[in-house]
PDB file of N, CA and C in Angstrom:
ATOM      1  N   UNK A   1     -14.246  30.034  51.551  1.00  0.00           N
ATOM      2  CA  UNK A   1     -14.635  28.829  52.234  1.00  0.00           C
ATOM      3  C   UNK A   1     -15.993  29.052  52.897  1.00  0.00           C
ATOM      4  N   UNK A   2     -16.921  28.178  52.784  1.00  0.00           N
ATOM      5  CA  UNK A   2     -18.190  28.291  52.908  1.00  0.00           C
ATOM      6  C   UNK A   2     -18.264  27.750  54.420  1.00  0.00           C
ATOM      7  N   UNK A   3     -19.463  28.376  55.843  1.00  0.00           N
ATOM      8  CA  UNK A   3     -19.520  27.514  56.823  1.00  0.00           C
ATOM      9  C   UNK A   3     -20.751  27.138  56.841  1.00  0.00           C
ATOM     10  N   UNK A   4     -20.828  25.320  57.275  1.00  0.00           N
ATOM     11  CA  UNK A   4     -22.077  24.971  57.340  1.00  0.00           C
ATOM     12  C   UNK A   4     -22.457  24.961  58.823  1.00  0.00           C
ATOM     13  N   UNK A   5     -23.445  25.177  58.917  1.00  0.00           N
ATOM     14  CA  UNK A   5     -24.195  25.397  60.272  1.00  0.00           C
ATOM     15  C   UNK A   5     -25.616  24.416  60.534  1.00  0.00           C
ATOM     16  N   UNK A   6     -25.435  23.587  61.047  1.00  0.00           N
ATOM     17  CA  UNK A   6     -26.514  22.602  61.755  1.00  0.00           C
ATOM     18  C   UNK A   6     -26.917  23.011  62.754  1.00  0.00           C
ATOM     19  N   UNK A   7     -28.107  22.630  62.458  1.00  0.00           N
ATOM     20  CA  UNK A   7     -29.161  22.904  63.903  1.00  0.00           C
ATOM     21  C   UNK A   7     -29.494  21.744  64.365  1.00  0.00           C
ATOM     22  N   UNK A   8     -29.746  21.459  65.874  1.00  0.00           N
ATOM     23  CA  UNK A   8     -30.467  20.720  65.993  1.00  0.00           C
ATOM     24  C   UNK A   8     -31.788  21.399  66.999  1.00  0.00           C
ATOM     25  N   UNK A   9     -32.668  19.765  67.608  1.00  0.00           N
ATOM     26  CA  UNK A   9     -33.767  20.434  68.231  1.00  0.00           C
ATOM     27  C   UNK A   9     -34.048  18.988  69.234  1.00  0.00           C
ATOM     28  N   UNK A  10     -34.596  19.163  69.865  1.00  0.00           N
ATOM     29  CA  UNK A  10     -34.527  17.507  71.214  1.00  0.00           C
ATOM     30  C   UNK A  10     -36.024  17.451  71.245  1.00  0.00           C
ATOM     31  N   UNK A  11     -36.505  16.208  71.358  1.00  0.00           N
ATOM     32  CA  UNK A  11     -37.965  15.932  71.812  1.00  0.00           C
ATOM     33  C   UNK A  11     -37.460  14.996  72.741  1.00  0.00           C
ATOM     34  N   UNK A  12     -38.249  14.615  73.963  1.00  0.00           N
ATOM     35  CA  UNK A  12     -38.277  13.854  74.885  1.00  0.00           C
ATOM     36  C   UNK A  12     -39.467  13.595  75.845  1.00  0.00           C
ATOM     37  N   UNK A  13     -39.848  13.020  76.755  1.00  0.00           N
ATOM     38  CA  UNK A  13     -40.859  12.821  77.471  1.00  0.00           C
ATOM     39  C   UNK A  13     -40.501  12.935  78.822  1.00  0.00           C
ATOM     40  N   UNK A  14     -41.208  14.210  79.395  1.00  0.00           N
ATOM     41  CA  UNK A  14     -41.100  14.363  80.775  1.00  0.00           C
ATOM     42  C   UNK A  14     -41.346  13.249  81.802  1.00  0.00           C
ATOM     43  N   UNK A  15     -40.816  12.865  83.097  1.00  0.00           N
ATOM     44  CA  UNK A  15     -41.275  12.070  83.895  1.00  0.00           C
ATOM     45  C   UNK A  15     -42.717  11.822  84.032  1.00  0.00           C
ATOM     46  N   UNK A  16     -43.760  12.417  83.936  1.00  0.00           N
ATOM     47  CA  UNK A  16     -44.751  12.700  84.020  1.00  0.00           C
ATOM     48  C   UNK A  16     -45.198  11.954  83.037  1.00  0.00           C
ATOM     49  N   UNK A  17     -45.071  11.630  81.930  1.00  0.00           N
ATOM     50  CA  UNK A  17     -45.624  11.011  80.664  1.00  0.00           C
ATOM     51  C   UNK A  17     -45.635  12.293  79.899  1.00  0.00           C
ATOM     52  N   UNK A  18     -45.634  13.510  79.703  1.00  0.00           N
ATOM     53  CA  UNK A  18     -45.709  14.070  78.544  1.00  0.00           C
ATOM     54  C   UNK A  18     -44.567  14.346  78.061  1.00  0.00           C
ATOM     55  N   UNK A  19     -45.095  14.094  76.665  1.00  0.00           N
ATOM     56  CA  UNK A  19     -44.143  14.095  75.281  1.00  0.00           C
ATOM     57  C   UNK A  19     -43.873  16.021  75.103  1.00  0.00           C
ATOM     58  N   UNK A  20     -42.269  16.418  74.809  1.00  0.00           N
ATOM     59  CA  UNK A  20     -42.084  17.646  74.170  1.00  0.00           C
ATOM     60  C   UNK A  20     -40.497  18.142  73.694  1.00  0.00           C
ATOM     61  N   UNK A  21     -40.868  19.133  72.812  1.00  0.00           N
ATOM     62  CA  UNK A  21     -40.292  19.147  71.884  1.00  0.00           C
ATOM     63  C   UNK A  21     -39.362  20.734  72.773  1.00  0.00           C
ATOM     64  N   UNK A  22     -38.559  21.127  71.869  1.00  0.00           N
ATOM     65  CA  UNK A  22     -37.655  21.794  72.110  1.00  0.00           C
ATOM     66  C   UNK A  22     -37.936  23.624  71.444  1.00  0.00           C
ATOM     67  N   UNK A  23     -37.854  24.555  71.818  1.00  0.00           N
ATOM     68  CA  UNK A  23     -38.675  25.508  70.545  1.00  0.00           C
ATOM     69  C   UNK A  23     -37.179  26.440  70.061  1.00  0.00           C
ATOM     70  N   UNK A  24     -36.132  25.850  70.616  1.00  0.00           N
ATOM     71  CA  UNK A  24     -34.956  26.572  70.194  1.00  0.00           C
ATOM     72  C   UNK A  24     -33.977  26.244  69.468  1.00  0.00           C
ATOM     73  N   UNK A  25     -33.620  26.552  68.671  1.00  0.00           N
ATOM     74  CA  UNK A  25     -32.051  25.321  68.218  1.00  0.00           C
ATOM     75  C   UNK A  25     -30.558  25.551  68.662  1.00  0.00           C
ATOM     76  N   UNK A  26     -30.003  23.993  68.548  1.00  0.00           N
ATOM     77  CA  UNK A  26     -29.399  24.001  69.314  1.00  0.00           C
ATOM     78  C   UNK A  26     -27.514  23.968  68.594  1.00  0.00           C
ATOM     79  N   UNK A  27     -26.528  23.879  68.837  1.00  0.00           N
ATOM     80  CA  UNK A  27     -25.409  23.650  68.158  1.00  0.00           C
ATOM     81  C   UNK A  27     -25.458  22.026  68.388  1.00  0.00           C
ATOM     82  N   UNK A  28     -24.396  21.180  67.954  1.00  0.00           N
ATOM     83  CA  UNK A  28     -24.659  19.745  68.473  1.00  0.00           C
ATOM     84  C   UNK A  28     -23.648  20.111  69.620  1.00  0.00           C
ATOM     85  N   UNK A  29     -22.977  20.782  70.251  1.00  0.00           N
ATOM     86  CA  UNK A  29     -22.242  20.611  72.005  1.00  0.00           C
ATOM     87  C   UNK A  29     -23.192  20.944  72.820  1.00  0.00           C
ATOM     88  N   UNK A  30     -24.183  21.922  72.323  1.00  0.00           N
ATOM     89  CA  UNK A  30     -25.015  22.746  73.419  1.00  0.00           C
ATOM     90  C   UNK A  30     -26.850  21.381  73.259  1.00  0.00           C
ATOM     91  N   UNK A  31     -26.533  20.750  72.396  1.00  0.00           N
ATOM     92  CA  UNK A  31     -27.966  19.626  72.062  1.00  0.00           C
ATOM     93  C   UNK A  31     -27.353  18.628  73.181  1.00  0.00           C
ATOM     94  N   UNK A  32     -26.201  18.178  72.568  1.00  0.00           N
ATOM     95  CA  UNK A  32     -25.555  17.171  73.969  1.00  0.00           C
ATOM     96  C   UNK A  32     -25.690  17.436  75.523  1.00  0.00           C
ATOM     97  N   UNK A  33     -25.422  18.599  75.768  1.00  0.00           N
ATOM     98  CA  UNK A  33     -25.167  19.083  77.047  1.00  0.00           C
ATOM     99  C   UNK A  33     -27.033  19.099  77.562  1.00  0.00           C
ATOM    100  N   UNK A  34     -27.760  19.550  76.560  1.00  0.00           N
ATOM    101  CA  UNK A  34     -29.344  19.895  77.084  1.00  0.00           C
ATOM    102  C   UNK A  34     -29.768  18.180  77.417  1.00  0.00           C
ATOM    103  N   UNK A  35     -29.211  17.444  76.776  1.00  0.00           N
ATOM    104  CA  UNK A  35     -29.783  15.868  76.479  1.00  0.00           C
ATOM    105  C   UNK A  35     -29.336  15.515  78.014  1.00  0.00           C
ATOM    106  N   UNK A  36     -28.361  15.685  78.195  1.00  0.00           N
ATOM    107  CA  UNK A  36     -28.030  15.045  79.217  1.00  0.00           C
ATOM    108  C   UNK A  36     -28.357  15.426  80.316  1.00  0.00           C
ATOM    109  N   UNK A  37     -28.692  17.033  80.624  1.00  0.00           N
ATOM    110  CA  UNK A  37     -29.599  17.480  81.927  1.00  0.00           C
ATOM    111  C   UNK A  37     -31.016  16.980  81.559  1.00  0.00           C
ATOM    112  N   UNK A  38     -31.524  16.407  80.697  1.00  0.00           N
ATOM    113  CA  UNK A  38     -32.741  16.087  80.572  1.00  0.00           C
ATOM    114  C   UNK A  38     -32.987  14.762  81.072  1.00  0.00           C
ATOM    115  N   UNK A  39     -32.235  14.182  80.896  1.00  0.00           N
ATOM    116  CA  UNK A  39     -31.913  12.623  81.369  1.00  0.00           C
ATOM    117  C   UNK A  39     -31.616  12.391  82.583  1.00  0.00           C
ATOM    118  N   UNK A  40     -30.771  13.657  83.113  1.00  0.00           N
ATOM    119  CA  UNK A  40     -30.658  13.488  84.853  1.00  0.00           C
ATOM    120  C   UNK A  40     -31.755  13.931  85.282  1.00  0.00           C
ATOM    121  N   UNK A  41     -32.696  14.377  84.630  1.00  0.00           N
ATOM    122  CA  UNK A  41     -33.715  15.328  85.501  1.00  0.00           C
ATOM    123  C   UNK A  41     -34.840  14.384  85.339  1.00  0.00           C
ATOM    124  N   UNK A  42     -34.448  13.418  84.795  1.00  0.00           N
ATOM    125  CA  UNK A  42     -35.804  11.807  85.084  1.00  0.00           C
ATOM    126  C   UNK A  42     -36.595  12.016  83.561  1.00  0.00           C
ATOM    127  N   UNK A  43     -36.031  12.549  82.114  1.00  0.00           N
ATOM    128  CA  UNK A  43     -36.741  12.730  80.538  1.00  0.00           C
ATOM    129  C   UNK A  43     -36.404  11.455  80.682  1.00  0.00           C
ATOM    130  N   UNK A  44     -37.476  10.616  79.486  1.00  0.00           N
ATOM    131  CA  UNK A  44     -37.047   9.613  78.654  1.00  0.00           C
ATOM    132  C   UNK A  44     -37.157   9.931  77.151  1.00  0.00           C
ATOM    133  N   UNK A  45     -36.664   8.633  76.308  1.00  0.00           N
ATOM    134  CA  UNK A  45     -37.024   8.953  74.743  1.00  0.00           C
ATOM    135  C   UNK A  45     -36.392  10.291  74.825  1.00  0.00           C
ATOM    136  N   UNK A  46     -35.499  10.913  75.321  1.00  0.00           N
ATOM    137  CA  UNK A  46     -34.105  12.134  74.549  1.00  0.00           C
ATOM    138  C   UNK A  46     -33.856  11.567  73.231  1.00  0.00           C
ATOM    139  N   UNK A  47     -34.349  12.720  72.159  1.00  0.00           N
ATOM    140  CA  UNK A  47     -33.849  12.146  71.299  1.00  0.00           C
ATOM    141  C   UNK A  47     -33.293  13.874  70.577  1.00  0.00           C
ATOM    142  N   UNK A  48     -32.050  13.686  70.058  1.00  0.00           N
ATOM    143  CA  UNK A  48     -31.322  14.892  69.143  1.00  0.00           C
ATOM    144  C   UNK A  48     -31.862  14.870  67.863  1.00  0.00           C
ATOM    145  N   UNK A  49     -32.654  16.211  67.227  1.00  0.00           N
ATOM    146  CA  UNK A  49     -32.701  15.934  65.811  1.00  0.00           C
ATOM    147  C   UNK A  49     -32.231  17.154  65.246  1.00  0.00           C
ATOM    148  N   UNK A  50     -31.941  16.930  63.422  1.00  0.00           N
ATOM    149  CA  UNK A  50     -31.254  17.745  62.837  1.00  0.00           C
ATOM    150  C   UNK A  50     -32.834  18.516  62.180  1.00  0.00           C
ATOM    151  N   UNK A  51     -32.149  19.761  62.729  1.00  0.00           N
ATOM    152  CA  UNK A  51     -33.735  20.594  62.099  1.00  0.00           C
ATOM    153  C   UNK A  51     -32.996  21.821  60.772  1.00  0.00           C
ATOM    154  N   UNK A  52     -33.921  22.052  60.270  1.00  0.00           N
ATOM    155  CA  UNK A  52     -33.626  23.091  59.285  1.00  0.00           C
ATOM    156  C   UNK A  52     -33.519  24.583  59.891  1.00  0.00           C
ATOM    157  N   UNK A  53     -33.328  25.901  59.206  1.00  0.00           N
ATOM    158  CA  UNK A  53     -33.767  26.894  60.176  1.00  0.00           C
ATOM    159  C   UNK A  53     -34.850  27.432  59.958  1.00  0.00           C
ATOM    160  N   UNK A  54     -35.281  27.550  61.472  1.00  0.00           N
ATOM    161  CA  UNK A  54     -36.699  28.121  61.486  1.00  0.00           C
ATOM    162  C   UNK A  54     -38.037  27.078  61.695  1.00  0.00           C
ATOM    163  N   UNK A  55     -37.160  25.829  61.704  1.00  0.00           N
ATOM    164  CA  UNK A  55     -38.444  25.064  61.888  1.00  0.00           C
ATOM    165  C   UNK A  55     -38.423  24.573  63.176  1.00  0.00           C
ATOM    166  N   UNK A  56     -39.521  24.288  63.537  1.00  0.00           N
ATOM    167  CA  UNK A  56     -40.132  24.449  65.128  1.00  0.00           C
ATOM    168  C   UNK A  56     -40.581  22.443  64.908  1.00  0.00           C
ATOM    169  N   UNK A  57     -39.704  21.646  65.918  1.00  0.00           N
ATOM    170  CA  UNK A  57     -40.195  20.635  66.040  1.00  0.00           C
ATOM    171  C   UNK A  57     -41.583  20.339  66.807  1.00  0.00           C
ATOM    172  N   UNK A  58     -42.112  19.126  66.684  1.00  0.00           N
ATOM    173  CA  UNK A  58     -43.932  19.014  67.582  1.00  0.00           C
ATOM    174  C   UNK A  58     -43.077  17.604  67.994  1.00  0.00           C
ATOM    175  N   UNK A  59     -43.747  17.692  69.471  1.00  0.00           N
ATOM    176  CA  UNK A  59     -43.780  16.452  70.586  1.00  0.00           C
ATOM    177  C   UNK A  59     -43.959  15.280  69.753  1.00  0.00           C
ATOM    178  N   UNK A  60     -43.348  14.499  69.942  1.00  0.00           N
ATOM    179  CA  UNK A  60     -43.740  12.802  69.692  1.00  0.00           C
ATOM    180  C   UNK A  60     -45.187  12.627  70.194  1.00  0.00           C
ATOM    181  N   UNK A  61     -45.970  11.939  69.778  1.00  0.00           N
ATOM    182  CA  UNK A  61     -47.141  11.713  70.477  1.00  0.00           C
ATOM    183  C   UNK A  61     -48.169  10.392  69.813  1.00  0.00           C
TER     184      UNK A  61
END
């Protein structure tokens, strides 16, 4: 039995106005859990994405 393993990676925009990206990947419980301290901590545009491995998402901008 084969296991598949997803990554994800979060971009969002600091209170501040800047746009950024995430440089680690994440499981999707541990992407959820980061999304949501990001959101209490005043991020907008949280967004979860499915990354490949090894690839390094860039800020929205």
């Amino acid at each position: 039995m084969a296991i598949t393993i997803t990554n994800y990676g979060l971009t969002w925009t600091d209170p501040d106005g800047t746009p950024r990206a995430s440089v680690v990947s994440y499981d999707q419980a541990s992407a959820d859990d980061r999304k949501a301290r990001l959101e209490a901590g005043g991020a907008t545009d949280v967004e979860i994405v499915e990354t490949e491995p090894g690839e390094r998402l860039q800020p929205k901008g």
